[in-house]
PDB file of N, CA and C in Angstrom:
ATOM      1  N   UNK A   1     148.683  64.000 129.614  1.00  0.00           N
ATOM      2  CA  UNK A   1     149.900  63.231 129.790  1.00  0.00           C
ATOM      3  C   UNK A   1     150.752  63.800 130.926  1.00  0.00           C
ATOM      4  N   UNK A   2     150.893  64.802 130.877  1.00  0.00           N
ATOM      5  CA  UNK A   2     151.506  65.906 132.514  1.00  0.00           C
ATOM      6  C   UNK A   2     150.876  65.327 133.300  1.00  0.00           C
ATOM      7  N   UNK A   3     149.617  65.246 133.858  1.00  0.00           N
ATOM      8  CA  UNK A   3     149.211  64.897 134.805  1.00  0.00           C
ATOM      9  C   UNK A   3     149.404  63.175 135.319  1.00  0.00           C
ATOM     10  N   UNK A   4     149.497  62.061 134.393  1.00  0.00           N
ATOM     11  CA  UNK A   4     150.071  61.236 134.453  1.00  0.00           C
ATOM     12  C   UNK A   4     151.456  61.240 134.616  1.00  0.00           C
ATOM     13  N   UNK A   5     152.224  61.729 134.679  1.00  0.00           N
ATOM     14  CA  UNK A   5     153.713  61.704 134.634  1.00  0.00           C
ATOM     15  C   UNK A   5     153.718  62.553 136.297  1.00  0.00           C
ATOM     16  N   UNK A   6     152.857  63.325 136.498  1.00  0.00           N
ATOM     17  CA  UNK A   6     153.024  64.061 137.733  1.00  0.00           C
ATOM     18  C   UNK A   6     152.648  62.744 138.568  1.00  0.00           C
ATOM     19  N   UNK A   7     151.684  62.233 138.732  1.00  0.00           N
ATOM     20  CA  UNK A   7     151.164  60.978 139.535  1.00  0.00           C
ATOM     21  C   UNK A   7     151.932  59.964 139.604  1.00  0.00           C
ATOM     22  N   UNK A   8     152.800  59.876 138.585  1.00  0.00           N
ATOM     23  CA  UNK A   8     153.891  58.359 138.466  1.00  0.00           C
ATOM     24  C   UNK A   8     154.538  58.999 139.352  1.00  0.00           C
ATOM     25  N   UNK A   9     155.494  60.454 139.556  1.00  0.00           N
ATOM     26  CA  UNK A   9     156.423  61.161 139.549  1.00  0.00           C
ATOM     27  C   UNK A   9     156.364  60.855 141.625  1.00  0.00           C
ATOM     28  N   UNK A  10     154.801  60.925 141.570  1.00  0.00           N
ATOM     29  CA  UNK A  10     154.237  61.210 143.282  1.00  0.00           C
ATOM     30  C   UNK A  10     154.346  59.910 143.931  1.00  0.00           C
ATOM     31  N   UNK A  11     153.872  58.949 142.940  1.00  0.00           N
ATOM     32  CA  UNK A  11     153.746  57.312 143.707  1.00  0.00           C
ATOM     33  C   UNK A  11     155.172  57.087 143.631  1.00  0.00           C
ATOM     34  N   UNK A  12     155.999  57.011 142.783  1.00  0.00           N
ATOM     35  CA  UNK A  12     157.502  56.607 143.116  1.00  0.00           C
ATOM     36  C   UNK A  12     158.359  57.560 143.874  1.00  0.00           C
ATOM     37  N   UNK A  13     157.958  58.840 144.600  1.00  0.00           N
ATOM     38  CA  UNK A  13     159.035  59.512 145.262  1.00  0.00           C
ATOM     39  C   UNK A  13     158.107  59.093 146.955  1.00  0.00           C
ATOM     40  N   UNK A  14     157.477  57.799 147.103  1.00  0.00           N
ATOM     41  CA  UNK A  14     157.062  57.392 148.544  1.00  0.00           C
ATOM     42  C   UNK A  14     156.090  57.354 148.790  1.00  0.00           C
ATOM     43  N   UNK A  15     154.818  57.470 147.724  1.00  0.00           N
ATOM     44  CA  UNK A  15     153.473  56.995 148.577  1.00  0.00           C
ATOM     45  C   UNK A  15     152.823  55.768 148.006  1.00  0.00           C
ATOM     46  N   UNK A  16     153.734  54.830 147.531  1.00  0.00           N
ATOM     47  CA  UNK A  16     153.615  53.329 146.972  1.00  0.00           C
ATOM     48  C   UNK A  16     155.306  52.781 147.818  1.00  0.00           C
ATOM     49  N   UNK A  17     155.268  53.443 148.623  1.00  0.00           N
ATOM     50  CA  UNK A  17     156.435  52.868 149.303  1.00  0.00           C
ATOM     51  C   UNK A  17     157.369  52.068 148.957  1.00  0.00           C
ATOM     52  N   UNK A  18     158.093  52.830 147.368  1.00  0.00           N
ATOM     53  CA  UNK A  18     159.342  52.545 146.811  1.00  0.00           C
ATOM     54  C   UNK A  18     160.423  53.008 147.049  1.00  0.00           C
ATOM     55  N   UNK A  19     159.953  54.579 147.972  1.00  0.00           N
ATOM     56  CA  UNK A  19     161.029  55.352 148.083  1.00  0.00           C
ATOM     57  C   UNK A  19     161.739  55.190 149.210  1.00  0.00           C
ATOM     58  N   UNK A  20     163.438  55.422 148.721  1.00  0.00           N
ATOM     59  CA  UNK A  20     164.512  54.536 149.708  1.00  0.00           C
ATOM     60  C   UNK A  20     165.048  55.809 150.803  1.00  0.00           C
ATOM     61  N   UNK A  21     165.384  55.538 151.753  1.00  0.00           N
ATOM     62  CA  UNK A  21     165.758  56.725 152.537  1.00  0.00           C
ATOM     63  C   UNK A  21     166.524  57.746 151.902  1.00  0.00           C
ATOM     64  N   UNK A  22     166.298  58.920 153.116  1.00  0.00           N
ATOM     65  CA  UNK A  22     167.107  60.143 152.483  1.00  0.00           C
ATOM     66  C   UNK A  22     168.850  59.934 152.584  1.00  0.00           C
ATOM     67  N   UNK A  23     169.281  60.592 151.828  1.00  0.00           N
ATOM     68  CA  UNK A  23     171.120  60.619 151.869  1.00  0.00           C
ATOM     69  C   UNK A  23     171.600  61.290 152.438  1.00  0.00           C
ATOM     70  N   UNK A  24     171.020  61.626 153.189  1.00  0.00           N
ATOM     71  CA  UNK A  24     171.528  63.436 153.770  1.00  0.00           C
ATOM     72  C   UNK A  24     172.970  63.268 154.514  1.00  0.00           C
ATOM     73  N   UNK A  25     173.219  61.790 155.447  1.00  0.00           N
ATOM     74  CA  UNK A  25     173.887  61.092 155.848  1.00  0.00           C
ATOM     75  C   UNK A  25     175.146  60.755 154.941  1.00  0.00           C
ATOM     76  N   UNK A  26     176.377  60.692 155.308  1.00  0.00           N
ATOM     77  CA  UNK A  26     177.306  59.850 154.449  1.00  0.00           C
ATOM     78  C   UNK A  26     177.508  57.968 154.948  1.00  0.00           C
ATOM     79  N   UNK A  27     176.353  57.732 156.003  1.00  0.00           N
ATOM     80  CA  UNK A  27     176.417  56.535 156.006  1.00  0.00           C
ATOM     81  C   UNK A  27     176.042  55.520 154.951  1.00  0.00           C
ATOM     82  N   UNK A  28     176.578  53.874 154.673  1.00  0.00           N
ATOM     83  CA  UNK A  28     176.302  53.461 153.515  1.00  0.00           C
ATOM     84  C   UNK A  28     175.076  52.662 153.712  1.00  0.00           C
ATOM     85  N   UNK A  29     174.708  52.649 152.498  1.00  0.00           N
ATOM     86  CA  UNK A  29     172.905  51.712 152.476  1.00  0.00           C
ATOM     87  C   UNK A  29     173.274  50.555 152.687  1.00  0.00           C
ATOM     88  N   UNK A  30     171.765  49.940 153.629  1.00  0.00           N
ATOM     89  CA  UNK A  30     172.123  48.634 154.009  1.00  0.00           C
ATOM     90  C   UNK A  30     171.799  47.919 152.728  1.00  0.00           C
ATOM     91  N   UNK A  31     171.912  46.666 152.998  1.00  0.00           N
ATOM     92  CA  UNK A  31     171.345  45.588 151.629  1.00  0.00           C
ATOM     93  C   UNK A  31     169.674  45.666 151.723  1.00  0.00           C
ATOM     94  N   UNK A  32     169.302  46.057 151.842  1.00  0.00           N
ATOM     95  CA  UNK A  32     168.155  46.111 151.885  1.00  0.00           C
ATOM     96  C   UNK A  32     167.488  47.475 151.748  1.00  0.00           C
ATOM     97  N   UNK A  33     168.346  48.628 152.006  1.00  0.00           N
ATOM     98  CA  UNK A  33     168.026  50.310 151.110  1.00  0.00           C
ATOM     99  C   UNK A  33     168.799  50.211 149.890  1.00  0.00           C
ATOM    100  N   UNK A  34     169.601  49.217 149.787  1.00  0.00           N
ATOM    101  CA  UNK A  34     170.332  49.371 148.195  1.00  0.00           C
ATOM    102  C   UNK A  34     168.869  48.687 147.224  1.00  0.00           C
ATOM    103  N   UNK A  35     168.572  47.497 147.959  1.00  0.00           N
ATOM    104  CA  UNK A  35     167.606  47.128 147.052  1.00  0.00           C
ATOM    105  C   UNK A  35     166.420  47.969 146.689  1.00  0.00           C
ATOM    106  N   UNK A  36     166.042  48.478 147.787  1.00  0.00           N
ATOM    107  CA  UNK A  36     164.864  49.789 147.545  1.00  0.00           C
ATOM    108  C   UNK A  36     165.110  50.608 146.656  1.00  0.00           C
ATOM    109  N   UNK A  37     166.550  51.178 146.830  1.00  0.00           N
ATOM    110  CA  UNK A  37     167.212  52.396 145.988  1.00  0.00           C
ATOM    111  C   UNK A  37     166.671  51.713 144.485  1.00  0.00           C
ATOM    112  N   UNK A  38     167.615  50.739 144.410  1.00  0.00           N
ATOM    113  CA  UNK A  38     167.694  49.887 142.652  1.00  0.00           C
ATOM    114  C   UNK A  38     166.477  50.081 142.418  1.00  0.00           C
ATOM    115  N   UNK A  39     164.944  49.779 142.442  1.00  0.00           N
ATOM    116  CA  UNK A  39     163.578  49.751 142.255  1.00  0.00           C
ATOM    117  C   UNK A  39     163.614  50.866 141.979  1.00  0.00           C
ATOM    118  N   UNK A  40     163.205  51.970 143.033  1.00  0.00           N
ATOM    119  CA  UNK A  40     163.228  53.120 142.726  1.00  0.00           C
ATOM    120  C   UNK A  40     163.742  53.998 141.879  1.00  0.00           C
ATOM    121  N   UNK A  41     165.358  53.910 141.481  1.00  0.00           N
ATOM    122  CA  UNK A  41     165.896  54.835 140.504  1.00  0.00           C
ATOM    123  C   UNK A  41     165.577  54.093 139.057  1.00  0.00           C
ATOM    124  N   UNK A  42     165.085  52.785 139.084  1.00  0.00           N
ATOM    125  CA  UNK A  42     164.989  51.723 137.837  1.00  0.00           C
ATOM    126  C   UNK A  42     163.595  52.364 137.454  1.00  0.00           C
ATOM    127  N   UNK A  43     162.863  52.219 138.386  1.00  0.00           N
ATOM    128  CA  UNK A  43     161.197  53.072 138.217  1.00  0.00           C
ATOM    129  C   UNK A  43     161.188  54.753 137.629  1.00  0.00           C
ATOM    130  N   UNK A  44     162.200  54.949 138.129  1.00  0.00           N
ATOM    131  CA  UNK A  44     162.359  56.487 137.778  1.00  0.00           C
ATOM    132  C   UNK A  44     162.859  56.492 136.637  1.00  0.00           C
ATOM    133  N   UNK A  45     163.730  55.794 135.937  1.00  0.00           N
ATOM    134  CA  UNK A  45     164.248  56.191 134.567  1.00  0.00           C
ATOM    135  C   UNK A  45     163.334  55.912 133.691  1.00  0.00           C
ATOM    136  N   UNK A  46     162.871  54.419 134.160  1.00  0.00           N
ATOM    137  CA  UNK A  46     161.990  54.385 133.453  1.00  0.00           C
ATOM    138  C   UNK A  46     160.552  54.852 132.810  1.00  0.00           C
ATOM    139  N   UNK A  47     160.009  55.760 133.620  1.00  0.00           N
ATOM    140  CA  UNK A  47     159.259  57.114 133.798  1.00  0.00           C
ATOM    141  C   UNK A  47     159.688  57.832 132.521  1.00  0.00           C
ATOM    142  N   UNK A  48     161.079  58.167 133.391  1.00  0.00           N
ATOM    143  CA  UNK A  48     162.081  59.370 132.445  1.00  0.00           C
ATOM    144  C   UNK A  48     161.809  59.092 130.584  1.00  0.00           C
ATOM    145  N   UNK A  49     162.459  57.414 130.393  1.00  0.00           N
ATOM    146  CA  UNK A  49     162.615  57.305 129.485  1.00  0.00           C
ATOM    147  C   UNK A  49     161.421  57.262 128.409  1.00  0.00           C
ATOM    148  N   UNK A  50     159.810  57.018 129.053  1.00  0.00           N
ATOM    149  CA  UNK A  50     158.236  57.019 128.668  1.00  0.00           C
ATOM    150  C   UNK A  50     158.436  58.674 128.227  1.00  0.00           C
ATOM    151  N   UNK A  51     158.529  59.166 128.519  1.00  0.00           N
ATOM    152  CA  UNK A  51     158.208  60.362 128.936  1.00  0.00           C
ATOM    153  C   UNK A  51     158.684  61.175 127.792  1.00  0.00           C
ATOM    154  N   UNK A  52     160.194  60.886 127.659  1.00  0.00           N
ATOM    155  CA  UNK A  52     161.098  61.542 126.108  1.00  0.00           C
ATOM    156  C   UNK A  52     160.595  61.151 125.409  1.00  0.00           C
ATOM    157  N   UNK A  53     160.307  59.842 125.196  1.00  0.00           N
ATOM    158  CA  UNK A  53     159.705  59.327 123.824  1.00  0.00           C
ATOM    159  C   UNK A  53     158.401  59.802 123.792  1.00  0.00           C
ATOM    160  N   UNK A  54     157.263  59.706 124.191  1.00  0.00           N
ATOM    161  CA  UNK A  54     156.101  60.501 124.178  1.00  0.00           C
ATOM    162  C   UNK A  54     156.457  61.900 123.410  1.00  0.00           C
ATOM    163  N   UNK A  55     157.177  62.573 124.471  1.00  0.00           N
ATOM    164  CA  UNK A  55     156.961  63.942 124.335  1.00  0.00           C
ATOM    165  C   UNK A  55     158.777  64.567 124.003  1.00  0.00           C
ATOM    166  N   UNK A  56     158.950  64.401 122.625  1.00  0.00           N
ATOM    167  CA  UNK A  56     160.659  64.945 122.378  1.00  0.00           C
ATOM    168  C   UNK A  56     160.661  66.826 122.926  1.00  0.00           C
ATOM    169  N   UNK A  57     160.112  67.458 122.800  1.00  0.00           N
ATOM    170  CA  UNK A  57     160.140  68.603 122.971  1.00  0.00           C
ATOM    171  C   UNK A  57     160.230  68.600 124.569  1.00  0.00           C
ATOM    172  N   UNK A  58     159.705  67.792 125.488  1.00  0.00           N
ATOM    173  CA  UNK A  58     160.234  67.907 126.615  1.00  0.00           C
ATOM    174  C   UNK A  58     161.648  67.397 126.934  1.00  0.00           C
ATOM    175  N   UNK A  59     162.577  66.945 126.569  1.00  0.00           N
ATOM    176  CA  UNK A  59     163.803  66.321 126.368  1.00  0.00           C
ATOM    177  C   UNK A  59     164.796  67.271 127.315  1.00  0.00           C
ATOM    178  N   UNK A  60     164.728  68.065 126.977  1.00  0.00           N
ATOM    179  CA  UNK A  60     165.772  69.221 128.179  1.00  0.00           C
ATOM    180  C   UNK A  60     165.436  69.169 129.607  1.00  0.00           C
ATOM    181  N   UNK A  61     163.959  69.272 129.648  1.00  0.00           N
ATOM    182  CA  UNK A  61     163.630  68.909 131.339  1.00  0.00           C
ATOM    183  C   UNK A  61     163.651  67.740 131.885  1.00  0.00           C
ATOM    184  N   UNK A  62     163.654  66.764 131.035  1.00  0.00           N
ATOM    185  CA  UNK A  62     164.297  65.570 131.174  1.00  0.00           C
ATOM    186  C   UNK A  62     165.337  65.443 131.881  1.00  0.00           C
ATOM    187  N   UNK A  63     166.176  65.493 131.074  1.00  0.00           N
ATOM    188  CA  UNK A  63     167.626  65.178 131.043  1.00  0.00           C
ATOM    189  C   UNK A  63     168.076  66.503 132.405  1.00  0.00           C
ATOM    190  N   UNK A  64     167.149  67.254 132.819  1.00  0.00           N
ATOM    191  CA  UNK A  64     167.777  67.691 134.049  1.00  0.00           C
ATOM    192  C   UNK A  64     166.785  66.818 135.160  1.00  0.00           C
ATOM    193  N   UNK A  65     165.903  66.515 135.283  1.00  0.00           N
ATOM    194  CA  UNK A  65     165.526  65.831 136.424  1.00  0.00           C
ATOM    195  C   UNK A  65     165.957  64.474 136.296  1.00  0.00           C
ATOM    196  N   UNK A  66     166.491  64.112 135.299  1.00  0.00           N
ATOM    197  CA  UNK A  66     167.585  62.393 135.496  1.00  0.00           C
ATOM    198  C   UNK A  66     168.690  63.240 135.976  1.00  0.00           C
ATOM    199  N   UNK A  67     169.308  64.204 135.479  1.00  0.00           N
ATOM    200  CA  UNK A  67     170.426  64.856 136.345  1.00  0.00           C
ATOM    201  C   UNK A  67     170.457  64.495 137.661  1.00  0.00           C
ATOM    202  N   UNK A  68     169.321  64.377 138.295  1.00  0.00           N
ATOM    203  CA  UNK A  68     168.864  64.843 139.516  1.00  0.00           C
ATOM    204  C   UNK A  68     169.410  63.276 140.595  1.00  0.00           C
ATOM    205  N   UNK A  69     169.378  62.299 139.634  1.00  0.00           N
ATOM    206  CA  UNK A  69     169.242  61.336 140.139  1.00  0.00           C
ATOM    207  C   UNK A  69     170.610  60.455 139.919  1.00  0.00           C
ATOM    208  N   UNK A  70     171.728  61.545 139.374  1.00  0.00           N
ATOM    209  CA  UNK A  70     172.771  60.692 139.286  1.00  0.00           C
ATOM    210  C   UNK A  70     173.405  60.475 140.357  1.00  0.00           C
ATOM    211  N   UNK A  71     173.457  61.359 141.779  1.00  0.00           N
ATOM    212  CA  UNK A  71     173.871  61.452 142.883  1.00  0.00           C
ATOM    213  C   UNK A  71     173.753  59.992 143.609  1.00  0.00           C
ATOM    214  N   UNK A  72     172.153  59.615 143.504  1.00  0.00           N
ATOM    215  CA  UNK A  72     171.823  58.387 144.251  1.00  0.00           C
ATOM    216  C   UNK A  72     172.168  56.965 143.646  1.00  0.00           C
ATOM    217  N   UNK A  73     172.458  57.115 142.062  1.00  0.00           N
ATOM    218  CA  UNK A  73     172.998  56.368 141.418  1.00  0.00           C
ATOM    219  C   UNK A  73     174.962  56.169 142.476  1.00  0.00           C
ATOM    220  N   UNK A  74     175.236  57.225 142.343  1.00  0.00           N
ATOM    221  CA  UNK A  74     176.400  57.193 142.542  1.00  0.00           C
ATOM    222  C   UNK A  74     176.572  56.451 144.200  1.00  0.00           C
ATOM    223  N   UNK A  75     175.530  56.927 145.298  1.00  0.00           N
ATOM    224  CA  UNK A  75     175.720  56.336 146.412  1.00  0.00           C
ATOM    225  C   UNK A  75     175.464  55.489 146.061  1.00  0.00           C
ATOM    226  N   UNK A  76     174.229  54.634 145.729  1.00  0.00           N
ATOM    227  CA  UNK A  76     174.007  53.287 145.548  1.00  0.00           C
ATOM    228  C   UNK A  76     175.159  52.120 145.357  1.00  0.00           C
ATOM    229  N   UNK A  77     176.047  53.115 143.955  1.00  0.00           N
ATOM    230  CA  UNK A  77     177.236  52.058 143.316  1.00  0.00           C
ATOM    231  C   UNK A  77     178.383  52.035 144.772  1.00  0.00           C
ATOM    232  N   UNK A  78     178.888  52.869 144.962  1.00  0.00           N
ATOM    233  CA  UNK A  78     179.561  53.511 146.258  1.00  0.00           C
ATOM    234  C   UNK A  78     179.505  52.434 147.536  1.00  0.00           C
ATOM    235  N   UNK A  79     177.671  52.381 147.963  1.00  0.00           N
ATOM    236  CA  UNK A  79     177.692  51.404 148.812  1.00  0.00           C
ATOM    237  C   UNK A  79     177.897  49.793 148.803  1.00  0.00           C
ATOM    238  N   UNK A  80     177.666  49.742 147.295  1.00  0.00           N
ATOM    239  CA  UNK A  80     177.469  48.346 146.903  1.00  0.00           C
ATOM    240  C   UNK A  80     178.973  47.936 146.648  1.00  0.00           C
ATOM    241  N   UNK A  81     180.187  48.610 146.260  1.00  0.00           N
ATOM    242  CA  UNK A  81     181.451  48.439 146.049  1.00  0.00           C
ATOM    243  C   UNK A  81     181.938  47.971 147.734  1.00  0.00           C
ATOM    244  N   UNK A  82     181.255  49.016 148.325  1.00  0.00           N
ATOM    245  CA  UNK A  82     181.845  48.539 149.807  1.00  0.00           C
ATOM    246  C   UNK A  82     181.415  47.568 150.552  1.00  0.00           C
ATOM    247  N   UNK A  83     180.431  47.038 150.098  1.00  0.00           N
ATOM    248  CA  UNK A  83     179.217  45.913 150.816  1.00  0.00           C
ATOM    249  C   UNK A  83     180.481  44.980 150.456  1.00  0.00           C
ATOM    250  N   UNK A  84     180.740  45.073 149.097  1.00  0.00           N
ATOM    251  CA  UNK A  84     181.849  43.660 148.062  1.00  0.00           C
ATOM    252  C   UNK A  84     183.388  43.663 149.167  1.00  0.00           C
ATOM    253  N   UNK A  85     183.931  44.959 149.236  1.00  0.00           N
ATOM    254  CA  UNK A  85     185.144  44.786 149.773  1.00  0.00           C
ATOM    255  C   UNK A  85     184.448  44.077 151.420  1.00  0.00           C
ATOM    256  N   UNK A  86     183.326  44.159 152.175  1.00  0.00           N
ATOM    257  CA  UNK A  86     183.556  43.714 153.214  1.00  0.00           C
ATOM    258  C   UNK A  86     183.215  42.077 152.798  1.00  0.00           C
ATOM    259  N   UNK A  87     182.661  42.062 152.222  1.00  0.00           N
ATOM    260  CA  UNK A  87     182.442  40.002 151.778  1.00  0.00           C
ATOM    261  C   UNK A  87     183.580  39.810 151.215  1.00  0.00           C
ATOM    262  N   UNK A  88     184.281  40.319 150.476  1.00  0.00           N
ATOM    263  CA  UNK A  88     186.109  39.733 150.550  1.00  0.00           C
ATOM    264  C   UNK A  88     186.577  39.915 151.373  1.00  0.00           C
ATOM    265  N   UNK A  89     186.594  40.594 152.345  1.00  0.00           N
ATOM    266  CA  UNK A  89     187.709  40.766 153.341  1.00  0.00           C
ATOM    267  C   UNK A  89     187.397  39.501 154.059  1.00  0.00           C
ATOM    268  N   UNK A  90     185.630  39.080 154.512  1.00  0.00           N
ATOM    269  CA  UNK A  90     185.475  38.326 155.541  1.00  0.00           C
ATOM    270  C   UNK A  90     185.823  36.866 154.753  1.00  0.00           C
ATOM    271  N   UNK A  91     185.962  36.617 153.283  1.00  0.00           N
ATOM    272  CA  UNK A  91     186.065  35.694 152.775  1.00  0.00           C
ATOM    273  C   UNK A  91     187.327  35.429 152.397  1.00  0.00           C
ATOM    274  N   UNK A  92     188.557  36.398 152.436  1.00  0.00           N
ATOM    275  CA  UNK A  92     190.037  35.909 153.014  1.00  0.00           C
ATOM    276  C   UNK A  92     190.044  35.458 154.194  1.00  0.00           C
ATOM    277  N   UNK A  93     189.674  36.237 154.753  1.00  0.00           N
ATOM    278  CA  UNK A  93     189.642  35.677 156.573  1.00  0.00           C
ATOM    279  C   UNK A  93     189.417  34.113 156.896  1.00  0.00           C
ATOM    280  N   UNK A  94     188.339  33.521 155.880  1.00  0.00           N
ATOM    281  CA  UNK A  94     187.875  32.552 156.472  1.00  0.00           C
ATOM    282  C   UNK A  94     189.071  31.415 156.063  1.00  0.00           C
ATOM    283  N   UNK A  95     189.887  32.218 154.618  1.00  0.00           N
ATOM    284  CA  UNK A  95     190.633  30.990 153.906  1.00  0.00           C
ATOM    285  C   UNK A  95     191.586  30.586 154.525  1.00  0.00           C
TER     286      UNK A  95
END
């Protein structure tokens, strides 16, 4: 079961080309790395969440490698709040 979870772990961090660019940047994701992102961190929990249930005694290493992934959660929401304020702004404009 490790070794399956290592292979999911490998195809969703970019060699099934789900994985969304790096953050290293404070620039915001386009609509189209937000959508990558969403797949990807959706693929990843869902991993996560196979994974606890299988195996409860792994539950601590869990819950630190979802740790891992609240960051990109957080840009994701971050960019997508700002994607919204620029489609209102341009959609007062137009009124």
């Amino acid at each position: 079961m490790i070794i399956e979870v290592k292979r999911k772990f490998k195809m969703l961090n970019g060699i099934s080309g789900n994985h969304a660019p790096s953050f290293k940047s404070n620039r915001l994701l386009s609509p189209v790395e937000m959508r990558k992102e969403a797949h990807f961190l959706g693929d990843m929990m869902t991993v996560l969440v196979n994974v606890a249930e299988k195996s409860p005694d792994k539950k601590p290493l869990i819950a630190k490698v979802g740790q891992k992934y609240t960051d990109r959660f957080q840009k994701l929401l971050t960019s997508q709040e700002a994607r919204m304020r620029e489609i209102n702004n341009i959609l007062s404009f137009l009124k």
